[in-house]
Every structure is written in structure tokens, then in C-alpha cells.
Protein backbone atom coordinates (compact mmCIF):
# COMPACT_ATOMS: atom_id res chain seq x y z
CA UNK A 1 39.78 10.76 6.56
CA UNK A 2 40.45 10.75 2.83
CA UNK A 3 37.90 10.18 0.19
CA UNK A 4 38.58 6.85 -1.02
CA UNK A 5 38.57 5.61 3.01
CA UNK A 6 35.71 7.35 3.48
CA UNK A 7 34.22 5.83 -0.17
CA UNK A 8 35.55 2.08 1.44
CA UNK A 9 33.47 2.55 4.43
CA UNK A 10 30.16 3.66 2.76
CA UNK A 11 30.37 0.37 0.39
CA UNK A 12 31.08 -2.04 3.02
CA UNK A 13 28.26 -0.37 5.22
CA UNK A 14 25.71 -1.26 2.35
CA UNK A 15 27.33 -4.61 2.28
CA UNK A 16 26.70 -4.99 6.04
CA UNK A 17 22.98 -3.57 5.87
CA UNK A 18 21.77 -5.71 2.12
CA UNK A 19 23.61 -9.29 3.97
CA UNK A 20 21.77 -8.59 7.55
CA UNK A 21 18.57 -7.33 5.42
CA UNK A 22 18.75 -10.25 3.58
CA UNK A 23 19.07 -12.58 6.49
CA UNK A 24 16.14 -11.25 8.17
CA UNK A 25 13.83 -11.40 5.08
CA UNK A 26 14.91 -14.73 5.27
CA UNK A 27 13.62 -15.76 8.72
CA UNK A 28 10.53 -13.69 8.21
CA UNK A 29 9.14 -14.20 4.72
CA UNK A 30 7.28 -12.19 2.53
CA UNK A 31 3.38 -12.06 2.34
CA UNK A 32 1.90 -12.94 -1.64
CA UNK A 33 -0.49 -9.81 -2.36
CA UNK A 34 -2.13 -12.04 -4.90
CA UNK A 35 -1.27 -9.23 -7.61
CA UNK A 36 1.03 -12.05 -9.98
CA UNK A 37 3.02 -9.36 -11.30
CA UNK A 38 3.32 -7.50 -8.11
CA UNK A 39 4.56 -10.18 -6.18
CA UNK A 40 6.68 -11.53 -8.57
CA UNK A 41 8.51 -7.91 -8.63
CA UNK A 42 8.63 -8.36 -4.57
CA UNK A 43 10.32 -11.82 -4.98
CA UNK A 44 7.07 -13.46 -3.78
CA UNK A 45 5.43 -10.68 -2.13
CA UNK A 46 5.66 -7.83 0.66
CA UNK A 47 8.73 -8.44 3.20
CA UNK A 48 7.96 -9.04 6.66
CA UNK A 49 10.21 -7.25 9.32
CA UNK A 50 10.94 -4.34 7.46
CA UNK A 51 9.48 -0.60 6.63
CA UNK A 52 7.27 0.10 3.97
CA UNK A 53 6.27 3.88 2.11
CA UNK A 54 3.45 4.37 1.01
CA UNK A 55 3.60 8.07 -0.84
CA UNK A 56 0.39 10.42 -2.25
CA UNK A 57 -0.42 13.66 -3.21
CA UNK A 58 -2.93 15.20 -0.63
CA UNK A 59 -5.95 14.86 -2.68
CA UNK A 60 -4.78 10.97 -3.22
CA UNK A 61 -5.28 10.64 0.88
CA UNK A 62 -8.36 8.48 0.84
CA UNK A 63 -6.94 6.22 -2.02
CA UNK A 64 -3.16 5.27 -0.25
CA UNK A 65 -5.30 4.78 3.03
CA UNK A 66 -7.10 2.22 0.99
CA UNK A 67 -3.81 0.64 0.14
CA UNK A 68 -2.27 0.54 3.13
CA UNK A 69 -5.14 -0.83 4.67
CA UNK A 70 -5.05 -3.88 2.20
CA UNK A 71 -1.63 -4.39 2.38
CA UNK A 72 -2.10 -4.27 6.34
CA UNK A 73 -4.65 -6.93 5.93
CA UNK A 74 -2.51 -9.02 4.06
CA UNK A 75 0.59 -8.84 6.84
CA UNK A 76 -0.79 -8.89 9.95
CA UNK A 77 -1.85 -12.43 9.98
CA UNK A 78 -4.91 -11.99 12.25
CA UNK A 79 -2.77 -10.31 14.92
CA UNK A 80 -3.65 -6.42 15.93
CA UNK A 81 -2.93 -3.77 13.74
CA UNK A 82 -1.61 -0.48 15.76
CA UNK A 83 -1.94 2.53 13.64
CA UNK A 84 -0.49 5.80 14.45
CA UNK A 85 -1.25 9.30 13.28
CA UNK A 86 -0.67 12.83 13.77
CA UNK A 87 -4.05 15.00 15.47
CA UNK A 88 -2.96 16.66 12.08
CA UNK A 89 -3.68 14.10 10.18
CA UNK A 90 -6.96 13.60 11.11
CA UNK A 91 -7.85 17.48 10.57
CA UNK A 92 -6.55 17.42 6.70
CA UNK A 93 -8.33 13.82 6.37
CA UNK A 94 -10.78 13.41 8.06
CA UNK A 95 -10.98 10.03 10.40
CA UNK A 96 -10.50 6.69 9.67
CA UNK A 97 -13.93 5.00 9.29
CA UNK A 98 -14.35 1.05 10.70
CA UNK A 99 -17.53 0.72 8.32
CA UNK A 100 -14.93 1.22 5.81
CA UNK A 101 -12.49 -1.60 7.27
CA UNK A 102 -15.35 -3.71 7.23
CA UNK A 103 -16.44 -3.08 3.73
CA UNK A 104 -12.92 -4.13 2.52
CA UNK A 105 -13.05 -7.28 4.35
CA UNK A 106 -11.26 -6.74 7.28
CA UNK A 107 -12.01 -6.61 11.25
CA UNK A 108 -11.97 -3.36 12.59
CA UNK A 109 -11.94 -5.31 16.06
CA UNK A 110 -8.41 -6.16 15.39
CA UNK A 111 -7.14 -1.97 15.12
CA UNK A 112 -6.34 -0.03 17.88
CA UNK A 113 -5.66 3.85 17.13
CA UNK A 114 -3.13 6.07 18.72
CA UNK A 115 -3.29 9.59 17.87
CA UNK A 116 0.34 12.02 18.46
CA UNK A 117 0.18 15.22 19.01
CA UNK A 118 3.28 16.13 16.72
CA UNK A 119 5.88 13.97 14.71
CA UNK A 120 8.02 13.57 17.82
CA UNK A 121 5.76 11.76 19.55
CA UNK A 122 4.84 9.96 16.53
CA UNK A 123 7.89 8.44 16.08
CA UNK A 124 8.69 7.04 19.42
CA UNK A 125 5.27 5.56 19.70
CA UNK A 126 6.24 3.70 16.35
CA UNK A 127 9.64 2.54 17.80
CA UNK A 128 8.06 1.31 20.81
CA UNK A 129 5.10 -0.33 19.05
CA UNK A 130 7.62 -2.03 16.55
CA UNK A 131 9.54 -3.73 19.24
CA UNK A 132 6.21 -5.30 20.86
CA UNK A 133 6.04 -8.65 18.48
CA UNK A 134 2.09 -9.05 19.76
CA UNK A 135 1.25 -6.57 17.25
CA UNK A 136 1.58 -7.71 13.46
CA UNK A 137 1.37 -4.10 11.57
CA UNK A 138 2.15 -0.61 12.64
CA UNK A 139 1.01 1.65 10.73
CA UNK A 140 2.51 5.29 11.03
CA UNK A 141 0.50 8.21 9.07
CA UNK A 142 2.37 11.48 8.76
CA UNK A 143 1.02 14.48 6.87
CA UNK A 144 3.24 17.05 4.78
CA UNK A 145 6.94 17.48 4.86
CA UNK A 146 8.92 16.84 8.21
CA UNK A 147 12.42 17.52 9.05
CA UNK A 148 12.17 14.85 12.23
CA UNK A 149 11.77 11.33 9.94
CA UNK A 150 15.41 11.45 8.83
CA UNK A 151 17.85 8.35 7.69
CA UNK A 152 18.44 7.98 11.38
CA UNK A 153 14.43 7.52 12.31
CA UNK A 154 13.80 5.40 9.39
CA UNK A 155 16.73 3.08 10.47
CA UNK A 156 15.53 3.50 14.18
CA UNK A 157 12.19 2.19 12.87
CA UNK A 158 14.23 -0.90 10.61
CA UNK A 159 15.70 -2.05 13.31
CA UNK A 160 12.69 -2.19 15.95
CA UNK A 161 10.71 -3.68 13.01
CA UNK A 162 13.90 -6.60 12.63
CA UNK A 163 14.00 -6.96 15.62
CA UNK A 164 10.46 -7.83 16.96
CA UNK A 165 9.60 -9.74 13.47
CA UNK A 166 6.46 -6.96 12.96
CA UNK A 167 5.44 -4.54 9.58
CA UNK A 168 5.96 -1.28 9.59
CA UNK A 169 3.79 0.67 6.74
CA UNK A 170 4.69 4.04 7.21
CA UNK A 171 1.45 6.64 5.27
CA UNK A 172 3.03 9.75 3.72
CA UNK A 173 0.80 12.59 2.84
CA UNK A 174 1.88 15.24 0.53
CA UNK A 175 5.48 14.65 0.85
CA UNK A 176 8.27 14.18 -0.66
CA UNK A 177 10.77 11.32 -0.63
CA UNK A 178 13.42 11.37 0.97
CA UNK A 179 16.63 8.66 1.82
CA UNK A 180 15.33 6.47 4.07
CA UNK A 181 16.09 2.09 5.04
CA UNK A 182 12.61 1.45 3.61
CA UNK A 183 12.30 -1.94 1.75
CA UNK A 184 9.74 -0.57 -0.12
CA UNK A 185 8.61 2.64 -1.44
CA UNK A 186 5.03 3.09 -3.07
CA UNK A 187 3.03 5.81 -4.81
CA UNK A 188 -0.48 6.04 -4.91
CA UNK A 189 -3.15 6.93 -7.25
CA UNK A 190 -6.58 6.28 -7.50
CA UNK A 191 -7.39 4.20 -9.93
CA UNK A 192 -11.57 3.88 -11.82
CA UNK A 193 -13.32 1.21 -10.49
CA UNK A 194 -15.02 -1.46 -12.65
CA UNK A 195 -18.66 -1.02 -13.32
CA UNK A 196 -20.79 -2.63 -10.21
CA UNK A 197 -22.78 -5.46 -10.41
CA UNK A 198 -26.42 -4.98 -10.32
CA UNK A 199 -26.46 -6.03 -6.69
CA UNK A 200 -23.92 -3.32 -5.59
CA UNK A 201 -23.53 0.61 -6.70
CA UNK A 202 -20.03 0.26 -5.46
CA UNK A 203 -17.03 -1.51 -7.87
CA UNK A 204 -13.91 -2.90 -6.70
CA UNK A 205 -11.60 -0.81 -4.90
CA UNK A 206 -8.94 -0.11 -7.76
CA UNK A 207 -5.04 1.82 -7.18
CA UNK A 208 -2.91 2.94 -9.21
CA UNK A 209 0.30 1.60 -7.66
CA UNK A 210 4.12 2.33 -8.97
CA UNK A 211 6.47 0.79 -6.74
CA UNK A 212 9.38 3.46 -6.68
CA UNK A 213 11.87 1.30 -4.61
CA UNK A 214 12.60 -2.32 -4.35
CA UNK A 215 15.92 -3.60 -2.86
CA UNK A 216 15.99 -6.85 -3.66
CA UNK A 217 13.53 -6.76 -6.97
CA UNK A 218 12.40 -4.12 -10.13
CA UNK A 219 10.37 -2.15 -9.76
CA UNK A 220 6.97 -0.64 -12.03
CA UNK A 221 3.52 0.48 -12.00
CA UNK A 222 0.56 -1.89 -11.86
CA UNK A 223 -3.02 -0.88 -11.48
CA UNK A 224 -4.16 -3.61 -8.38
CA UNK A 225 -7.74 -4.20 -7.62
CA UNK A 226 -8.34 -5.07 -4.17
CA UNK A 227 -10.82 -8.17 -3.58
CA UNK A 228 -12.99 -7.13 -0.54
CA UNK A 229 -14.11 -10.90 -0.39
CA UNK A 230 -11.15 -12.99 -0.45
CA UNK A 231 -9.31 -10.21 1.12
CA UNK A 232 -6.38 -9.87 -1.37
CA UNK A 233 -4.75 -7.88 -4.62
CA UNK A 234 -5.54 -9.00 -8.22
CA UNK A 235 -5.24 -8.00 -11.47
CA UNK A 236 -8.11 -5.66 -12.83
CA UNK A 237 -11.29 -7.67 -13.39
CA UNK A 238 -12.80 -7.73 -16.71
CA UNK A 239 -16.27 -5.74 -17.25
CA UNK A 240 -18.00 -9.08 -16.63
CA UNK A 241 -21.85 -7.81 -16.44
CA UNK A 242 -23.73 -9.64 -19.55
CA UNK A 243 -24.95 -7.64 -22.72
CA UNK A 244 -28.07 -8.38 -24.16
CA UNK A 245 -27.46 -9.86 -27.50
CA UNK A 246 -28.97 -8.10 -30.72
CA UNK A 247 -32.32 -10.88 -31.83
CA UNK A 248 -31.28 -12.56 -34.72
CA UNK A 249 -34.34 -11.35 -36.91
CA UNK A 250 -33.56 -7.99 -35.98
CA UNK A 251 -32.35 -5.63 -39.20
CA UNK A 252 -29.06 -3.71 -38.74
CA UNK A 253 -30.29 0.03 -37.85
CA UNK A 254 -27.84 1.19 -40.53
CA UNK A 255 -28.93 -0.55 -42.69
CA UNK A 256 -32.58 -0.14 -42.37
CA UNK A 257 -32.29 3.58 -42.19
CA UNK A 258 -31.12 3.89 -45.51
CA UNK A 259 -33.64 1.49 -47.05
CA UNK A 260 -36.41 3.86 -45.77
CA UNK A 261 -34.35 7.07 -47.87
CA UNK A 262 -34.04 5.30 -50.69
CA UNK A 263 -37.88 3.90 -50.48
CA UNK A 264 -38.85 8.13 -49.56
């Protein structure tokens, strides 16, 4: 086959994948993340149906768990959230903590756990749990580099996830990027929280979010605070804690210093 066939058929793949990605982002929807910015990037928010990466440094675990969990929260619509992970995983990590789904707002009732052995069986749990449309997320964690999630797993995954009508959020640890049919593609940082309130030690989960890929939007970086209460993203709260106000009668310190030299 000659280049420019071979060129022909590539383009009028993509054609075929953006009109039939198109159509079922239509039937779907997309989920607002309550981030303004954010979800006017995502053309209204995070697409339904479809893969999303989530991508970290290893030492940024605990943060992009964070995320994922939000935007998890945000998807699933009150239906169970299946989430996946290498016995790996949980070694470099550490294991997921409910008290810490609760503390974010959300019900750890409503996630059920599946722990793989390798990336093989990793995968084809995450096919099969895709195609089940009781389930609203599946979430697939995979640590470190892996030759087995190629362009033919993700689009494996995109299809089960079309199919069915379910989110896929796929956790990458210390990887790289590589091609994949993901809608979206995230990196994730942690971000300083705002100063507590005198009621809590703890301020509002903040991340560092730059959204790498976006088919059908641009993309950027966004710090997103995550609302534990309303369960949703926002823009970064102001410090909002009050400051004692300086008395009125009270001298300037400056200025009162130097009254006290000159008067020595």
C-alpha cells in the first residue's frame, strides 16, 4: 500500500472515531465539575462514556487519588463505583482509606474494590466492568510504566465504556503518556490548601490540575479546590478568616518608635 493510501485511510479513521465519539458524547452528556473555567474548557464538563487519564509523579500518588476520587463523585450519579488496582499498587501506596471517602463527601458504601494481581488481569477486569451499565465509574489504578495498556487496550476500554454508557478514570502512577483513545488526559499536582477555619485543622482539598488532552475543547492548567460539602470543584476560595482590625486610638508602631528616639 502506498503512502498517500495509507495517509487516506489514517484521516478517514479519525473521521470515523471524532463523528461516532461525538455521537456518543451526545447521548451521554457531560457532568459540570463546578470549576467555571474547567468546565467551560470540557464544553460543559467531564464526558460520560468515555476514558479518562489521570497522570502523577509517584510522590503526587495521594494527591491524583484525591482527584480521581472527586471527579468519580461527580460521574457516578449515586450508582457504585468499581475501582481496580494492581496488589502493586497498594504496596507503593499504601491502601485506599473509606474515612478518607467520607471526609470528601462521598459514600464509601457505594465502592467496591478489586485488587489484580498484574496488569493483565487488570485490564480485563476493566473491560468486563465497563460493559456492566449497573456500575457508574470504573476506576483502573496502574503503577509505573507498562508495555500491556497499548492503543489497542485503551480503545478496548473506549468501546466497553460506549457501549455500556459508564466512566472509565483510568489512575497512572509514575508513568509516562503514551497514545491512547482517552477523552481526557490530566496531570496532577498537589496544590496548598487554604488556611482552616478555626473549627477545622484541615483546609480544602486543593490540585493542581493541567488538562494535557481535550478532543473536543483547549486545554490549560487550573488550580481546583474540591468542596467536601457540596461535593464538587471550585475555584480557590479566598483566605476568608476575619483579621482583627488595628483600634482606632491606637498610634502607628512606626511612628511611635521614632517619637521615643527623638524624645531619648
Amino acid at each position: 500500500m502506498s503512502g498517500a493510501r495509507m495517509s487516506a485511510l489514517a484521516t478517514l479513521r479519525g473521521q470515523i472515531e471524532r463523528i461516532e465519539t461525538a455521537e456518543v458524547m451526545h447521548q451521554h452528556g457531560r457532568v459540570a465539575l463546578g470549576h467555571s473555567e474547567v468546565d467551560t474548557a470540557l464544553k460543559g464538563g467531564l464526558a460520560r462514556a468515555a476514558i479518562h487519564e489521570v497522570f502523577c509523579a509517584g510522590s503526587q500518588g495521594t494527591a491524583a487519588t484525591g482527584f480521581v476520587m472527586g471527579l468519580a463523585g461527580r460521574v457516578s450519579a449515586q450508582r457504585p463505583l468499581l475501582w481496580i488496582r494492581q496488589d502493586f499498587s497498594e504496596i507503593e501506596a499504601g491502601a485506599l482509606s473509606m474515612s478518607g471517602l467520607a471526609e470528601l463527601g462521598l459514600d464509601p458504601r457505594r465502592v467496591v474494590m478489586v485488587r489484580a494481581a498484574d496488569v493483565e488481569s487488570a485490564l480485563r477486569s476493566s473491560a468486563d466492568a465497563l460493559a456492566c451499565d449497573a456500575l457508574g465509574v470504573v476506576v483502573l489504578e496502574l503503577w509505573g510504566e507498562t508495555r500491556q495498556f497499548d492503543l489497542v487496550a485503551s480503545r478496548k476500554l473506549t468501546l466497553a465504556a460506549q457501549g455500556s454508557g459508564v466512566t472509565g478514570l483510568l489512575l497512572r502512577m509514575a508513568a509516562q503518556p503514551l497514545p491512547s483513545t482517552a477523552e481526557t488526559r490530566w496531570m496532577l499536582r498537589a496544590a496548598h490548601s487554604p488556611p482552616g477555619s478555626v473549627w477545622d485543622a484541615w483546609g480544602a482539598p486543593r490540585f493542581d490540575a493541567e488538562l494535557l488532552r481535550n478532543r473536543h475543547g483547549p486545554c490549560g492548567r487550573w488550580i481546583m479546590e474540591w468542596n467536601c460539602d457540596e461535593c464538587q470543584f471550585s475555584e480557590p476560595s479566598t483566605y476568608s478568616q476575619p483579621v482583627a482590625a488595628a483600634p482606632a486610638d491606637r498610634q502607628n508602631p512606626t511612628i511611635f518608635a521614632d517619637e521615643r528616639r527623638r524624645a531619648g
